[in-house]
Protein backbone atom coordinates (compact mmCIF):
# COMPACT_ATOMS: atom_id res chain seq x y z
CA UNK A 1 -8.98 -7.88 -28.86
CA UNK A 2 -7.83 -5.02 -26.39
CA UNK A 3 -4.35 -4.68 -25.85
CA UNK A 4 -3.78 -4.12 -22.35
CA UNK A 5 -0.32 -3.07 -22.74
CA UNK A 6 -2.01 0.19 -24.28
CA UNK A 7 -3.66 0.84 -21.47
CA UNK A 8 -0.43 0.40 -18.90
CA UNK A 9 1.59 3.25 -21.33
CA UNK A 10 -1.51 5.55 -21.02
CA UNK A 11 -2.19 4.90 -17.13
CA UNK A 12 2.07 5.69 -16.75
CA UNK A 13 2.36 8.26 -18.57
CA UNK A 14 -0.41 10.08 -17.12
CA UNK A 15 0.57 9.42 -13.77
CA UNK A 16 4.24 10.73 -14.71
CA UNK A 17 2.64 13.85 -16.07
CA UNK A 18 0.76 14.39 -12.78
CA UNK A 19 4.21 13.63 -10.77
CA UNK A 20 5.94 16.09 -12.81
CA UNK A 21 3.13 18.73 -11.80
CA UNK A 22 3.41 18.23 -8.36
CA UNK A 23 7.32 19.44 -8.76
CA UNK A 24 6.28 22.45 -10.55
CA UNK A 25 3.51 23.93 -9.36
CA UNK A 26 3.72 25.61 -6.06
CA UNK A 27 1.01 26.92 -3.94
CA UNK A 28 0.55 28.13 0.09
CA UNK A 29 -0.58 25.39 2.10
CA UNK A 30 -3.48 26.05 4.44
CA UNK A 31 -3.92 24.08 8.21
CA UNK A 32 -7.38 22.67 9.00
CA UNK A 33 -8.12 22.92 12.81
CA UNK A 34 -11.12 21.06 14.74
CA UNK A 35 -11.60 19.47 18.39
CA UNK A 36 -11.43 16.31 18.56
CA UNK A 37 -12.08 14.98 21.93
CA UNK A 38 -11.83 18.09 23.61
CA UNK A 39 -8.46 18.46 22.25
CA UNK A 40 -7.39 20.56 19.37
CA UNK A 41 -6.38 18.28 16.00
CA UNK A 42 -4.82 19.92 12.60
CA UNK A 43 -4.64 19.04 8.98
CA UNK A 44 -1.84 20.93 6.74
CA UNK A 45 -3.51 20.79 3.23
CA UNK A 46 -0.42 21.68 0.55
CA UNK A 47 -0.61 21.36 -2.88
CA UNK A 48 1.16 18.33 -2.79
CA UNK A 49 -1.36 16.70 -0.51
CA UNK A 50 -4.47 17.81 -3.35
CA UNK A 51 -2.27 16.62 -6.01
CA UNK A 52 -2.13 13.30 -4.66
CA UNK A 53 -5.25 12.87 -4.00
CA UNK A 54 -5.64 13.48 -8.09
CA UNK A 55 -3.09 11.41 -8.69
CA UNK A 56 -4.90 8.34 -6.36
CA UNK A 57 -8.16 9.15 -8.44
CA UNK A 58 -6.60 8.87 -12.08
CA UNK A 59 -4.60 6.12 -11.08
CA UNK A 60 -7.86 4.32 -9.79
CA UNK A 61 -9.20 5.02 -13.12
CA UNK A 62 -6.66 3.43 -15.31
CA UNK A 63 -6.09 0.22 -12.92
CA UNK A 64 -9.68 -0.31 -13.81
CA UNK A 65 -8.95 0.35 -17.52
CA UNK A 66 -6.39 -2.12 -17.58
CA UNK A 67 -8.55 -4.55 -15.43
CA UNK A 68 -11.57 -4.54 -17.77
CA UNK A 69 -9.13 -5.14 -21.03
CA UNK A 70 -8.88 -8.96 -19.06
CA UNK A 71 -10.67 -11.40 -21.17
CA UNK A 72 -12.90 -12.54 -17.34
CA UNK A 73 -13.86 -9.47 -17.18
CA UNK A 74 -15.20 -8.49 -21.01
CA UNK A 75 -16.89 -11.53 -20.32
CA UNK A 76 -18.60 -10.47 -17.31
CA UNK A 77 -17.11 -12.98 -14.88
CA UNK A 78 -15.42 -10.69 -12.29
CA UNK A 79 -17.08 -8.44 -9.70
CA UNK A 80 -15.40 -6.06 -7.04
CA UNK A 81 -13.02 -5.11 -9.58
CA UNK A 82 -12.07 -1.98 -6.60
CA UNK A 83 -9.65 -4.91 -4.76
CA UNK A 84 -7.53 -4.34 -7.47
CA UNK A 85 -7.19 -0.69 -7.19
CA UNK A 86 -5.31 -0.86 -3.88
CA UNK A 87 -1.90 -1.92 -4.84
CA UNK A 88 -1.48 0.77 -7.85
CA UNK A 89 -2.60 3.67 -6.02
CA UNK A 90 0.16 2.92 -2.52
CA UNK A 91 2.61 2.62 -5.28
CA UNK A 92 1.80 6.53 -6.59
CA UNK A 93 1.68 7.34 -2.92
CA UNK A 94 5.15 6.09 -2.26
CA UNK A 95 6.12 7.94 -5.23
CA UNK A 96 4.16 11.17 -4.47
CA UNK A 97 5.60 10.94 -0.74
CA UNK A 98 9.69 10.28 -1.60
CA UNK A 99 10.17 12.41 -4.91
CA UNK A 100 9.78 15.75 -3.31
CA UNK A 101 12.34 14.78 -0.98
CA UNK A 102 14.70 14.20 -3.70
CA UNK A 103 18.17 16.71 -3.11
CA UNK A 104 18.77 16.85 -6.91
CA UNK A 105 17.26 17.12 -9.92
CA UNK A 106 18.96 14.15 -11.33
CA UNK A 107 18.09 11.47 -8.49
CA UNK A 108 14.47 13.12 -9.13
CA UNK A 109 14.37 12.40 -12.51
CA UNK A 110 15.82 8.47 -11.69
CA UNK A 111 13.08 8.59 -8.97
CA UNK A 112 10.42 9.26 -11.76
CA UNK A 113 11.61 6.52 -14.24
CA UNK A 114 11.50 4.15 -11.64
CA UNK A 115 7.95 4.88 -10.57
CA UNK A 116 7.10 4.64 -14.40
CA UNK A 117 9.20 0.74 -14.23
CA UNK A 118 7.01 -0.18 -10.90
CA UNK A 119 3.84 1.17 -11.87
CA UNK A 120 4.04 -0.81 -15.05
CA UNK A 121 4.88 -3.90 -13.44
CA UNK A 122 2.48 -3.22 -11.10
CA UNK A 123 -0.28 -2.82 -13.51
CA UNK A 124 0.65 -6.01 -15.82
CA UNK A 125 1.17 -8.53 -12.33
CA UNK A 126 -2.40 -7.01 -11.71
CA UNK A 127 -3.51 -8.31 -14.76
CA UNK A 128 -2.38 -11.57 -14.71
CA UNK A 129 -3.02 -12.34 -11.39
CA UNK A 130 -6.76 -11.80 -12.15
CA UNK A 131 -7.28 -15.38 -13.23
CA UNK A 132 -5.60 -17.78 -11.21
CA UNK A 133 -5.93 -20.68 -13.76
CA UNK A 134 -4.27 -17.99 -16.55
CA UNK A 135 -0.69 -17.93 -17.49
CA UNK A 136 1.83 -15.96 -15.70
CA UNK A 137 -0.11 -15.61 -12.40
CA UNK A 138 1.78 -17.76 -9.85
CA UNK A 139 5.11 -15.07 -11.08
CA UNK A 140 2.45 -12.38 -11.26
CA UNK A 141 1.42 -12.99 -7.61
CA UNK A 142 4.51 -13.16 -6.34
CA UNK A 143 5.53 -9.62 -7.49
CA UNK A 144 2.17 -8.17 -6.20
CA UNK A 145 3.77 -9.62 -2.95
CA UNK A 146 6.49 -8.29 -2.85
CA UNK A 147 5.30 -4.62 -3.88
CA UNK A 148 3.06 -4.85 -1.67
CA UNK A 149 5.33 -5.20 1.98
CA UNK A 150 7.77 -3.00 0.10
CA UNK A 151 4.63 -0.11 -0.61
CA UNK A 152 3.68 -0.97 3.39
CA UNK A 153 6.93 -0.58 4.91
CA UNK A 154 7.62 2.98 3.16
CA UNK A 155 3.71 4.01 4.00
CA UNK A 156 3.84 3.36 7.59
CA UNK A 157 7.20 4.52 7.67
CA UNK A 158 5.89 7.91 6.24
CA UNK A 159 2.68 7.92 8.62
CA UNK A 160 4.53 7.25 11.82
CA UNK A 161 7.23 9.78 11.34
CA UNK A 162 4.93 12.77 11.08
CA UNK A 163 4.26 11.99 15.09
CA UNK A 164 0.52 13.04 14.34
CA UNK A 165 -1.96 12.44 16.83
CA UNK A 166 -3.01 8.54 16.94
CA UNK A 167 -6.91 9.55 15.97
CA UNK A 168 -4.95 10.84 12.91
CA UNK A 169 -2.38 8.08 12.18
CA UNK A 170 -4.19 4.77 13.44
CA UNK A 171 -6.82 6.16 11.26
CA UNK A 172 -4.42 6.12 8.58
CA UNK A 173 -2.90 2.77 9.54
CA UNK A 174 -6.09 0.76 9.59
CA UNK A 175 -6.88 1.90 6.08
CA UNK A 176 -3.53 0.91 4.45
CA UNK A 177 -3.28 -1.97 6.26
CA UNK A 178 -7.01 -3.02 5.27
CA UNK A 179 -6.65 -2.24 1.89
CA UNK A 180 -2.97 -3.52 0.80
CA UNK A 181 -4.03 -7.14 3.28
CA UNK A 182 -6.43 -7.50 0.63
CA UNK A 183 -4.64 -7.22 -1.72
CA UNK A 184 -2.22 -10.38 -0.45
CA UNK A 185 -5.03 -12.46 0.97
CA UNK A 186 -7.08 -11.95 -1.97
CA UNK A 187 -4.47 -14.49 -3.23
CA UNK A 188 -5.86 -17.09 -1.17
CA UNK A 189 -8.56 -17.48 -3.73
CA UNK A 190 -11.57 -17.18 -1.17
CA UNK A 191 -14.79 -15.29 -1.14
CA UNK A 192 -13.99 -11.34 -1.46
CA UNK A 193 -16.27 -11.05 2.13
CA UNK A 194 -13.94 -13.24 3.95
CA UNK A 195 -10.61 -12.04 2.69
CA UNK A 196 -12.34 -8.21 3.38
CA UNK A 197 -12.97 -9.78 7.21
CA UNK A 198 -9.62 -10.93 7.78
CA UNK A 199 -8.17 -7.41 6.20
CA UNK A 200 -10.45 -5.88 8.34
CA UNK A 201 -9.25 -7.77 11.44
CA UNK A 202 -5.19 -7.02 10.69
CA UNK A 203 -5.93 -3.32 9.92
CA UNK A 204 -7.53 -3.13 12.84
CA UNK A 205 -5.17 -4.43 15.24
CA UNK A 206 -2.41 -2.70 13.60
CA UNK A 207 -4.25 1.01 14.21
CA UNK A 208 -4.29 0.11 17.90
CA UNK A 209 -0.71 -0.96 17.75
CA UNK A 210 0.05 2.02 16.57
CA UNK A 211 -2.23 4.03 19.42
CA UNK A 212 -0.18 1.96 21.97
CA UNK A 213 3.54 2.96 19.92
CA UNK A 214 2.56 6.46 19.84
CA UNK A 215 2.84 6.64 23.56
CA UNK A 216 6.06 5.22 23.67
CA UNK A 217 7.47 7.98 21.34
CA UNK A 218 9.73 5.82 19.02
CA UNK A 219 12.07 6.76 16.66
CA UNK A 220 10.19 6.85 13.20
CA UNK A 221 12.25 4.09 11.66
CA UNK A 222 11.42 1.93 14.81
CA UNK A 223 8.07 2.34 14.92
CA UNK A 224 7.49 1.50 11.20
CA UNK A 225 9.50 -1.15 11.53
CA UNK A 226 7.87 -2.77 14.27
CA UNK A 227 4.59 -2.11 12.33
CA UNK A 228 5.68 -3.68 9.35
CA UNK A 229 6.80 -6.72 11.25
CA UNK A 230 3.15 -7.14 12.69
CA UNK A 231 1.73 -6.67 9.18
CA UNK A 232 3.68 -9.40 7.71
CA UNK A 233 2.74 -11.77 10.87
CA UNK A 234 -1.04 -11.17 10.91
CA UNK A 235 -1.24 -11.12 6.83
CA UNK A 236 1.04 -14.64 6.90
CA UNK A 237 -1.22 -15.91 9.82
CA UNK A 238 -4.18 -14.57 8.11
CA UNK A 239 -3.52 -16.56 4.96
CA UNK A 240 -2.33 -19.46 6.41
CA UNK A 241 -5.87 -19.53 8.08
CA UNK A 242 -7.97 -18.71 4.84
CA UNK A 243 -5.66 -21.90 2.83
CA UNK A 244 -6.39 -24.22 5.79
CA UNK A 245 -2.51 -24.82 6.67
CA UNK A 246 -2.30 -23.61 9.84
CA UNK A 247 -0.15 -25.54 11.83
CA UNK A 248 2.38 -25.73 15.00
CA UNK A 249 4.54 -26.02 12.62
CA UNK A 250 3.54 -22.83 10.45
CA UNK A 251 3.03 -20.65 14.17
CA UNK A 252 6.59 -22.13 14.99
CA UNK A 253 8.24 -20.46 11.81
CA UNK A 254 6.52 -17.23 12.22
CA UNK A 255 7.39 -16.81 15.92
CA UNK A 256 10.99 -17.56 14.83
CA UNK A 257 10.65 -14.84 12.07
CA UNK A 258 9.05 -12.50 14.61
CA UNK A 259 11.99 -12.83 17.17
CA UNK A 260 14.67 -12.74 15.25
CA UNK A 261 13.64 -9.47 13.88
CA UNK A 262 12.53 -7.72 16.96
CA UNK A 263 15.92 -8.72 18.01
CA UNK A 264 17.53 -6.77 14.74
CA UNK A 265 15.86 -3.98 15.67
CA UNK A 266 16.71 -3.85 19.00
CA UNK A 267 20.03 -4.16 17.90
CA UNK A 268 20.64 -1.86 15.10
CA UNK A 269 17.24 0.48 14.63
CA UNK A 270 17.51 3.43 16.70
């Protein structure tokens, strides 16, 4: 039998190591610089941005570890096993993103053992929620949920404030929002090609939403915001369609949700 849990502490603690790197090594960034529609578009590369984009690739690794530990899987009953690499890697993002904007050494270090807590959580909900007849994976998919708006809302969030040009961040958008709606709808229990359609369809509209916000120049806050309010309508939509309980009823509630939140955030966003 393989002990998954193994796998977890090794995927953590490598992923801790490769945070802890990222505070101490320091190197010059460098600005990439093409046209782009007959207008000029830059890329800072920092050694922060290369050492995330390790730290995506070992954390893909050991999500797929862990995932082949699961008893479906050793018995070769599980293909696409990259859906579940999604949610792990946004959650090393979100860490890689906030901990160098940590103002002491101490909230740094609190920053870190909390990425170690989520990541492991992260990585066991994964595995449970692999087989929805298993134990644990009704609680399992509710956490993989949650993380999942929360790992959204701080990502888009983080894209929109860098006021980047919308080729740039819609880009940026549509992948997230592709790849983490997968990672909720996948819980409708439908064929992988149809959950990847209906991602396909939110991510979409959510880069073009974000074209159109660019224009309007909002506050970063509000503009992530409003993002992450049309994420969580198209996702709930979308998997209200793939279960078959779409209703006037179900459209009803989510237009309620939608308006009294665009009304917080007219109120108090800035």
């Amino acid at each position: 039998m393989i002990d998954y849990r193994d796998r977890i502490s090794v995927a953590v603690w490598i992923v801790l190591l490769g945070l802890t790197v990222t505070l101490l090594v320091k190197m010059p960034s460098t600005t990439l610089v093409w046209i782009a529609f007959g207008s000029p578009l830059s890329l800072q590369l920092s050694a922060n941005t290369l050492l995330g984009a390790l730290l995506v690739a070992l954390t893909t690794g050991a999500t797929e570890a862990v995932v082949r530990a699961h008893p479906r899987v050793r018995a070769g009953r599980l293909r696409n096993r990259w859906v579940f690499w999604a949610l792990p890697c946004a959650v090393v993002l979100v860490a890689a993103l906030l901990l160098p904007t940590a103002p002491t050494r101490l909230t740094w270090l609190a920053g870190l053992g909390l990425t170690a807590v989520v990541l492991g959580v992260t990585l066991a909900a994964t595995f449970y929620a692999i087989a929805p007849e298993g134990p644990g994976y009704r609680p399992a998919r509710i956490v993989l949920n949650l993380l999942t708006y929360a790992a959204v809302l701080i990502l888009f969030l983080g894209v929109y404030r860098q006021r980047a040009r919308s080729l740039f961040s819609a880009t940026l958008i549509v992948g997230i929002s592709t790849l983490l709606a997968m990672e909720v709808l996948r819980g409708s229990e439908k064929p992988l090609r149809l959950v990847a359609l209906y991602a396909l369809i939110v991510g979409v509209v959510l880069g073009e939403a974000t074209w159109a916000l660019n224009y309007w120049r909002l506050p970063g806050l509000t503009g992530g915001l409003l993002l992450q309010i049309g994420f969580y309508l198209l996702v709930g939509l979308a998997h209200q369609g793939l279960t078959e309980r779409l209703t006037p009823r179900v459209l009803l509630e989510f237009g309620i949700v939608a308006a009294i939140s665009l009304a917080l955030i007219w109120l108090f966003a800035p």
